[in-house]
N, C-alpha and C. Protein backbone atom coordinates (compact mmCIF):
# COMPACT_ATOMS: atom_id res chain seq x y z
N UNK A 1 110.48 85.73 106.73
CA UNK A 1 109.05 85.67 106.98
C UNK A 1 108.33 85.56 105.64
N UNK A 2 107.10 85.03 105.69
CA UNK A 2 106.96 84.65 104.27
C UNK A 2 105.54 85.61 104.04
N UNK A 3 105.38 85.63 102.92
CA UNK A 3 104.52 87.17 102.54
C UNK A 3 103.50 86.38 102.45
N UNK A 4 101.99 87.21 102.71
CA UNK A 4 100.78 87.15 103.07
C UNK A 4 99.96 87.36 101.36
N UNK A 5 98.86 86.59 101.33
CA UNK A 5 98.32 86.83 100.60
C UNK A 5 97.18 88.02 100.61
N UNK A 6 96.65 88.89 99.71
CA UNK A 6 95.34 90.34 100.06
C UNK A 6 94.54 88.84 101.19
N UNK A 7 94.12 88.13 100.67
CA UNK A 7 93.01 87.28 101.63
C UNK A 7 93.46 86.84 102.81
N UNK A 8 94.69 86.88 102.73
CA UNK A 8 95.16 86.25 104.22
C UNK A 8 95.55 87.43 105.10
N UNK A 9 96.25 88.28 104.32
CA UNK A 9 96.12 89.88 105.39
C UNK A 9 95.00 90.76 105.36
N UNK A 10 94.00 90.18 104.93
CA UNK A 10 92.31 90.53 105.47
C UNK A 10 91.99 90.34 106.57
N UNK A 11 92.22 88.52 106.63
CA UNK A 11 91.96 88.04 107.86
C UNK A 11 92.46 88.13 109.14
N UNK A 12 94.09 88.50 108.88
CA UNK A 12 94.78 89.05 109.98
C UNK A 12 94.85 90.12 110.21
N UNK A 13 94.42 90.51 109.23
CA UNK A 13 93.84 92.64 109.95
C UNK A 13 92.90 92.42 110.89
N UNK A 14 92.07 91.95 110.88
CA UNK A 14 90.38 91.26 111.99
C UNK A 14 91.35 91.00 113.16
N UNK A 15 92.10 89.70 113.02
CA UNK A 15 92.79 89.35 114.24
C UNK A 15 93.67 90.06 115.11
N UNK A 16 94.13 90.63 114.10
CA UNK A 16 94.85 91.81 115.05
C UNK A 16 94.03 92.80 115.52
N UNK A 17 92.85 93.28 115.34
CA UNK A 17 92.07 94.21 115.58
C UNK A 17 91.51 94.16 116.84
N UNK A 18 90.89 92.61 116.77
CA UNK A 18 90.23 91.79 117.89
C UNK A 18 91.24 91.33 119.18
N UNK A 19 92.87 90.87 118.33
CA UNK A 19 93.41 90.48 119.45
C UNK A 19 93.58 88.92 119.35
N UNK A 20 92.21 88.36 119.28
CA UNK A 20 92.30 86.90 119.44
C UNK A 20 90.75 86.47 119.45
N UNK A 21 90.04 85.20 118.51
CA UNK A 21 89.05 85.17 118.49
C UNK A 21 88.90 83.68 117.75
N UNK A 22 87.27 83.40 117.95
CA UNK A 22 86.82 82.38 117.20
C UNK A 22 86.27 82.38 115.39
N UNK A 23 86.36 81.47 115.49
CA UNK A 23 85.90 81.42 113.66
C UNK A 23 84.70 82.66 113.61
N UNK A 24 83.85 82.42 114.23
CA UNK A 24 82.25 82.87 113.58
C UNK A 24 82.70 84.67 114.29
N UNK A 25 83.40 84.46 115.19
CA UNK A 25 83.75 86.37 115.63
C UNK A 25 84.83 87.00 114.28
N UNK A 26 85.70 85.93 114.04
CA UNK A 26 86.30 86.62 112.59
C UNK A 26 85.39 87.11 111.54
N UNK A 27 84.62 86.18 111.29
CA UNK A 27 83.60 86.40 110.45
C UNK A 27 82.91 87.54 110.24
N UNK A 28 82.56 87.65 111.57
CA UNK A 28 81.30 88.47 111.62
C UNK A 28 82.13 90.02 111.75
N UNK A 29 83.31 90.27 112.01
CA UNK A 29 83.98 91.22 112.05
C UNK A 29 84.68 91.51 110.45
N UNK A 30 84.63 90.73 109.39
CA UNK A 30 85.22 90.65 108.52
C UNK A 30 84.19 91.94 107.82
N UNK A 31 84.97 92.60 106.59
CA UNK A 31 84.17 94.00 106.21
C UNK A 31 83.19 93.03 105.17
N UNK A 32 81.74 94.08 104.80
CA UNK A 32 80.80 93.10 104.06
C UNK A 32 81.42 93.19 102.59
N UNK A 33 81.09 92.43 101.59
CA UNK A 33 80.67 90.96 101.84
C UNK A 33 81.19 90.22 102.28
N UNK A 34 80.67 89.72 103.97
CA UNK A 34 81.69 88.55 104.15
C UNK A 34 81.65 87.03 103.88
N UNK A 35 82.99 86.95 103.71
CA UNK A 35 82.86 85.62 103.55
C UNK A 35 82.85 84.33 103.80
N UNK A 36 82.37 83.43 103.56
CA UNK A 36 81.35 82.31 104.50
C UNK A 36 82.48 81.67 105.04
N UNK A 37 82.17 80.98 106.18
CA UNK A 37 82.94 80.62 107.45
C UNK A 37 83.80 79.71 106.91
N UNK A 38 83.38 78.67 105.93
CA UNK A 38 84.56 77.53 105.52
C UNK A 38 85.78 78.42 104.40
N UNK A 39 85.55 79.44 103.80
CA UNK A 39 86.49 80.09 102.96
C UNK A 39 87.56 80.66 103.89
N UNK A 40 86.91 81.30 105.50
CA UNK A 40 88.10 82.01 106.44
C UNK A 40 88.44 81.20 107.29
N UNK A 41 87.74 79.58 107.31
CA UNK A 41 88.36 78.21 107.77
C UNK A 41 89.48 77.55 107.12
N UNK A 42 89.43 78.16 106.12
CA UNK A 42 90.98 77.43 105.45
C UNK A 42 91.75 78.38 104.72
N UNK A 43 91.73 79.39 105.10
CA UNK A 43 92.56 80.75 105.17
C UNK A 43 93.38 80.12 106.42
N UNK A 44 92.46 80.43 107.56
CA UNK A 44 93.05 80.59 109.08
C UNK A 44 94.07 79.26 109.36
N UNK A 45 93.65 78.23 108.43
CA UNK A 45 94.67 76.81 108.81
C UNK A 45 95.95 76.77 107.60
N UNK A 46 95.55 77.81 106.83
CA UNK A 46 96.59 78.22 106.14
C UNK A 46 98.06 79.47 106.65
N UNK A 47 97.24 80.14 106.89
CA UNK A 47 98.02 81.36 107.99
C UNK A 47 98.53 80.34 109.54
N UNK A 48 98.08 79.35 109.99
CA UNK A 48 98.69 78.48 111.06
C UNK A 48 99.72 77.72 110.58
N UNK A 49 99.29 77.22 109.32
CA UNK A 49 100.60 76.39 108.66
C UNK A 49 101.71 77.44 108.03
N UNK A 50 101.56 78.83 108.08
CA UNK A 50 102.36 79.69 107.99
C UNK A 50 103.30 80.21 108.91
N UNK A 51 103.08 79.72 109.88
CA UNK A 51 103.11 80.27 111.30
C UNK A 51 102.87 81.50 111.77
N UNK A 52 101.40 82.11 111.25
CA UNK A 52 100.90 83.31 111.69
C UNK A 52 100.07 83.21 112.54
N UNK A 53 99.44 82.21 112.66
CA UNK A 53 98.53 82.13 114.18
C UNK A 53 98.57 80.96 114.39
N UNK A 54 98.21 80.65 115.67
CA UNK A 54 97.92 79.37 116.55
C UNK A 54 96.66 79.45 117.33
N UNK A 55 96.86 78.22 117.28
CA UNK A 55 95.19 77.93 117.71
C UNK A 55 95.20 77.04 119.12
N UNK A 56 94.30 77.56 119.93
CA UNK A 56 93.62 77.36 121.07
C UNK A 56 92.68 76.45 121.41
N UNK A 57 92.41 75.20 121.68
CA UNK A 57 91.51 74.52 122.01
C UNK A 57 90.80 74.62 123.24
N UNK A 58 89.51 75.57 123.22
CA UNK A 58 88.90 75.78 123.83
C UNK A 58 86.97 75.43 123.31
N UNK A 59 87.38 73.97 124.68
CA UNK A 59 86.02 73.12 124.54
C UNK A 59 86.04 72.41 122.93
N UNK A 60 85.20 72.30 122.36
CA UNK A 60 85.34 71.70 121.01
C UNK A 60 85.34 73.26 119.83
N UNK A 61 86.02 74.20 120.67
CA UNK A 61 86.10 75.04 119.17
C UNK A 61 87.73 75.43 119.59
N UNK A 62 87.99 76.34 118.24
CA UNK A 62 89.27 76.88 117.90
C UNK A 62 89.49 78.12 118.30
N UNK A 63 90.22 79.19 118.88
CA UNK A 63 89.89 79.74 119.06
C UNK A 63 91.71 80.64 118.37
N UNK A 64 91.17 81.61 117.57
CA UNK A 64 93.08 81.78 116.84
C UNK A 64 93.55 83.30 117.37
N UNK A 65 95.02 82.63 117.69
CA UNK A 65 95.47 84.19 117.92
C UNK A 65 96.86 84.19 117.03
N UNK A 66 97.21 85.75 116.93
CA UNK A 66 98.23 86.30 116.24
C UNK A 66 99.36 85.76 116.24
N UNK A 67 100.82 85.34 115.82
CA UNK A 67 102.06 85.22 116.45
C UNK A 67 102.94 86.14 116.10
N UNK A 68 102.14 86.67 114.61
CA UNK A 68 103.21 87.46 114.44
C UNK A 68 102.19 88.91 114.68
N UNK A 69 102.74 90.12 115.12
CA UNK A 69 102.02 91.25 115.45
C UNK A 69 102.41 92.11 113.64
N UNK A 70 101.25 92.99 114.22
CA UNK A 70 100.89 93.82 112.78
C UNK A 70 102.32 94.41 112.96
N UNK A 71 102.94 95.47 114.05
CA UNK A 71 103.88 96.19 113.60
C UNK A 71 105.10 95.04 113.56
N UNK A 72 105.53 94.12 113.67
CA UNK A 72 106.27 93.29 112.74
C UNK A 72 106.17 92.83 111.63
N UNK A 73 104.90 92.22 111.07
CA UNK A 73 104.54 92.45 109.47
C UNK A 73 104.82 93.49 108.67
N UNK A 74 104.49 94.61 109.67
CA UNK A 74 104.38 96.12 108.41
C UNK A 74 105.44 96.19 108.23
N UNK A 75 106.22 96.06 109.23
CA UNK A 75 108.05 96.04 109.34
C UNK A 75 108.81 96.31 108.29
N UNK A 76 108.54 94.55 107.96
CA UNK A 76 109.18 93.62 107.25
C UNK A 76 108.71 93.66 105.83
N UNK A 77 107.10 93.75 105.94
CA UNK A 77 106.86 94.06 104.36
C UNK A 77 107.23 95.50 103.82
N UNK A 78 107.26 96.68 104.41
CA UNK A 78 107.82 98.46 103.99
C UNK A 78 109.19 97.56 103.93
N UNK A 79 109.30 97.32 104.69
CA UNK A 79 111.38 96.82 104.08
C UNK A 79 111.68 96.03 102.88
N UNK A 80 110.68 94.63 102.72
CA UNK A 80 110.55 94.04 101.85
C UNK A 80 110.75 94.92 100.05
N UNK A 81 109.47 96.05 100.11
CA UNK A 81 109.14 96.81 99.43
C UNK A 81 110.13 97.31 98.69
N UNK A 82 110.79 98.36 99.72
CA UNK A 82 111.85 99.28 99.66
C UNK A 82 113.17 98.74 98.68
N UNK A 83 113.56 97.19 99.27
CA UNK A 83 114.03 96.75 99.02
C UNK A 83 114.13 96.12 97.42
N UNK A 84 113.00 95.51 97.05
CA UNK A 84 112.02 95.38 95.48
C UNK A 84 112.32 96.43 95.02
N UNK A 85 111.80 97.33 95.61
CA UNK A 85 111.40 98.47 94.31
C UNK A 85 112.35 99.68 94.22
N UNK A 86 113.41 100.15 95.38
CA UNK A 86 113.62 100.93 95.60
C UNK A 86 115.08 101.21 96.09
N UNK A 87 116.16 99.51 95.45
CA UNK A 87 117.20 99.58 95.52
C UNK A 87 117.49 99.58 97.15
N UNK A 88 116.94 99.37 97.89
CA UNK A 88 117.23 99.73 99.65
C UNK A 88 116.95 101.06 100.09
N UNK A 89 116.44 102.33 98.82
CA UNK A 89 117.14 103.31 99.49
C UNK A 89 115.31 103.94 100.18
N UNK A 90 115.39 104.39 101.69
CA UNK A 90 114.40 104.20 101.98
C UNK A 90 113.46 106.06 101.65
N UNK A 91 114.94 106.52 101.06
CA UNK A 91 115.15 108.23 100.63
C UNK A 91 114.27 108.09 99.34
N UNK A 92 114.80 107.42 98.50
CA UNK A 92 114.22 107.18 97.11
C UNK A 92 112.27 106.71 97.30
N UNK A 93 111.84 106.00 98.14
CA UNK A 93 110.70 105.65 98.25
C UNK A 93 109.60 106.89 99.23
N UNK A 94 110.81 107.43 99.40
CA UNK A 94 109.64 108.93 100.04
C UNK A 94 109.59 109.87 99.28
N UNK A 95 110.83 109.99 98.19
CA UNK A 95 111.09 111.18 97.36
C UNK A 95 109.52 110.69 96.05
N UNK A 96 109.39 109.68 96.14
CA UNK A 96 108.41 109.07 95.09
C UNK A 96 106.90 109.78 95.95
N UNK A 97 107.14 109.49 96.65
CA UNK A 97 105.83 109.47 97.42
C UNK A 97 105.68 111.37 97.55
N UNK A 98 106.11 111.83 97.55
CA UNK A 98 106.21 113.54 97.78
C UNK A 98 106.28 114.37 96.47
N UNK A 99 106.72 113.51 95.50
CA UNK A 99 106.44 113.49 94.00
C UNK A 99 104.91 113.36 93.62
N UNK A 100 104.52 112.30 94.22
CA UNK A 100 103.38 111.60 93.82
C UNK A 100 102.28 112.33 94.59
N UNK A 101 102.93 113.53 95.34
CA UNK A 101 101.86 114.15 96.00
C UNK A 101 101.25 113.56 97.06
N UNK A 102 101.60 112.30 97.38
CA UNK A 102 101.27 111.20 98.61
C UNK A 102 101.83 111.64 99.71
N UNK A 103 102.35 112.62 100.28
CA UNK A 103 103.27 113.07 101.78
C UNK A 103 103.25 114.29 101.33
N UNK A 104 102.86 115.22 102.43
CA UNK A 104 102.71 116.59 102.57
C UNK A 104 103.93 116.91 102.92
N UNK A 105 104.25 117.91 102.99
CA UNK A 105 105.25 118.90 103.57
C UNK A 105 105.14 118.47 104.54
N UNK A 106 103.49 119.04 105.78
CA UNK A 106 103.61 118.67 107.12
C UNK A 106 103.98 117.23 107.49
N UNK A 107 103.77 116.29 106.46
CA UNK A 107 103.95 115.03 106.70
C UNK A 107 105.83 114.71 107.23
N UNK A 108 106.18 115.37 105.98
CA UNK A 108 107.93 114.91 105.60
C UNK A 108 108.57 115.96 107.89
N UNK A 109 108.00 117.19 107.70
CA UNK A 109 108.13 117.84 108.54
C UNK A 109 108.05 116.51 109.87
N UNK A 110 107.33 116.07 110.35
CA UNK A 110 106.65 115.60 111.33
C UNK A 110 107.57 113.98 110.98
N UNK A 111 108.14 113.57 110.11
CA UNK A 111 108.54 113.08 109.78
C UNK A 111 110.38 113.29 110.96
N UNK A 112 111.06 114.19 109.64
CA UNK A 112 111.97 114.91 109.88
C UNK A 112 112.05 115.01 111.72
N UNK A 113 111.45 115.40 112.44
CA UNK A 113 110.91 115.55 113.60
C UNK A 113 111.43 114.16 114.85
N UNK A 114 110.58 113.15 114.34
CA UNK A 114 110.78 112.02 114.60
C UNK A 114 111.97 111.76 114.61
N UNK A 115 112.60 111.56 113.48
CA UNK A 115 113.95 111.02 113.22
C UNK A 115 115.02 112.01 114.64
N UNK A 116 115.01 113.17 114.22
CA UNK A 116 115.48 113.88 115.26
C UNK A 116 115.42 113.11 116.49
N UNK A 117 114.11 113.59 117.22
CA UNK A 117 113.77 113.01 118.24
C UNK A 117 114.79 110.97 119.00
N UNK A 118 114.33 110.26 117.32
CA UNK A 118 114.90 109.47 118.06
C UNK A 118 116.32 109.16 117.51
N UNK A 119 117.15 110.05 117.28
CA UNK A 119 118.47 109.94 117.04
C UNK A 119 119.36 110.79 118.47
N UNK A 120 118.54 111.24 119.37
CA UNK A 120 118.86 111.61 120.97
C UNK A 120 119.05 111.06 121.80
């Protein structure tokens, strides 16, 4: 899967938010300052030629939805990451993060928890 640019996973944060929408509803959902409709017009035909969304012809407008979903992106990019920075090990990238004061106890706990849970 091929990695997203900050501007292009702007725009697909909106879309995923929304679900599925037209140019001027991206827009207007985009956080301020937003930016003008031909800049997230050739984002969005960029992210299509990515194969992140497809587009809908409805009447003479476009109308774009997702293909790939957020929790498959996040997936793939935390793995991506892990992988970059962190030798595979997915131990080493939490031990950083609990270092870094970024994950609480209750966090790792609730964490810990989970794993349990789905190793049943």
């Amino acid at each position: 899967m091929k990695r997203l640019t900050k501007a292009e996973e702007q725009i697909m944060m909106v879309l995923w938010g929304l679900g599925s929408g037209f140019l001027m509803e991206l827009v207007e959902a985009m956080p301020k300052p937003q930016p003008h409709k031909n800049t997230v017009a050739t984002i969005l035909k960029i992210l299509v030629e990515k194969e992140f969304v497809r587009i809908e012809t409805v009447g003479r407008f476009h109308k774009y939805h997702p293909t790939v979903s957020k929790d498959v992106y996040s997936t793939r990019t935390l793995t991506s990451v892990v992988k970059d920075y962190f030798e595979g090990s997915f131990s080493s990238a939490v031990s950083l993060l609990v270092e870094k004061k970024k994950m609480s106890i209750e966090d790792l706990e609730l964490l810990l928890k989970q794993l349990k849970n789905n190793a049943k």
